[in-house]
Protein backbone atom coordinates (compact mmCIF):
# COMPACT_ATOMS: atom_id res chain seq x y z
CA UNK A 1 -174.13 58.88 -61.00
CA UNK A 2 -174.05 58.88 -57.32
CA UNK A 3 -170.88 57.92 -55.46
CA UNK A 4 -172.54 54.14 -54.00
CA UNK A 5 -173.07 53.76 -57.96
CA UNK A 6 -169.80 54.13 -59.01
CA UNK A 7 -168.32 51.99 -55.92
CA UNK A 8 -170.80 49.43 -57.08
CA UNK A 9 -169.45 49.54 -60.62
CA UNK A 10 -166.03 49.76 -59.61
CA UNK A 11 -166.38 46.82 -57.58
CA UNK A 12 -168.05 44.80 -60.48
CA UNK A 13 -165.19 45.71 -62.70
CA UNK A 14 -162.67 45.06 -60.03
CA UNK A 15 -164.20 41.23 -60.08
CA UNK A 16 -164.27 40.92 -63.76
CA UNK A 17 -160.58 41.62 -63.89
CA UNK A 18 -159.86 39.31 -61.21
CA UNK A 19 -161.14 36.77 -63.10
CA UNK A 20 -160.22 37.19 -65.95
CA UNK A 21 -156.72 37.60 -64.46
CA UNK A 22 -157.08 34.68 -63.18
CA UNK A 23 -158.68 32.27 -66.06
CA UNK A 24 -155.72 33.63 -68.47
CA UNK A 25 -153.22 32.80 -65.78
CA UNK A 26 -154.63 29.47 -65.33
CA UNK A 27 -154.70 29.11 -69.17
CA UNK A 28 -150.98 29.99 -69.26
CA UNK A 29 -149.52 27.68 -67.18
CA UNK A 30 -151.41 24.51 -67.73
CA UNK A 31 -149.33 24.05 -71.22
CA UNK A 32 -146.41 25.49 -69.85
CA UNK A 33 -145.95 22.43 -67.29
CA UNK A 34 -145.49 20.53 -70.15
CA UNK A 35 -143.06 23.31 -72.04
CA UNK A 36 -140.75 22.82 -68.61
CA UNK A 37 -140.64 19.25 -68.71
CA UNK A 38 -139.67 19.25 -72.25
CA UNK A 39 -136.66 21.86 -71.70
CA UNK A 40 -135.86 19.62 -69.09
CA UNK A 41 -135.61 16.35 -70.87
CA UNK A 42 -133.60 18.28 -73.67
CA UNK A 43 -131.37 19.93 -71.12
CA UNK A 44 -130.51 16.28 -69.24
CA UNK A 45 -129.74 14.94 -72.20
CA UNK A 46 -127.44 17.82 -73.82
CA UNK A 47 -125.69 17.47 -70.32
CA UNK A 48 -125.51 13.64 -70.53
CA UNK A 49 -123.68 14.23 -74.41
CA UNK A 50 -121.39 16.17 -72.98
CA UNK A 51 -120.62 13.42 -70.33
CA UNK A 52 -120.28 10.59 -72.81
CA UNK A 53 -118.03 13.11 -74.98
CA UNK A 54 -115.99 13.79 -71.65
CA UNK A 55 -115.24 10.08 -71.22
């Protein structure tokens, strides 16, 4: 394997990774928006218990 070769391959799995990378990143945090505005729903409204406790 000449030297252009293996550039050529590195640079084709270089790519793949990237994408991949970037399709399981995507994948990730797509749900996860709706995981953080879950939290904070249940967060506001431990913090508004403790309020009406408070009073």
């Amino acid at each position: 394997m000449t030297n252009r070769e293996l550039l050529i391959n590195v640079r084709r799995w270089m790519t793949a990774s990237a994408i991949i990378v970037t399709a399981t990143l995507a994948f990730a945090l797509v749900p996860g928006c709706n995981t953080m505005e879950g939290a904070g729903k249940d967060v506001e409204s431990a913090g508004e218990s403790v309020q009406d406790a408070a009073n």
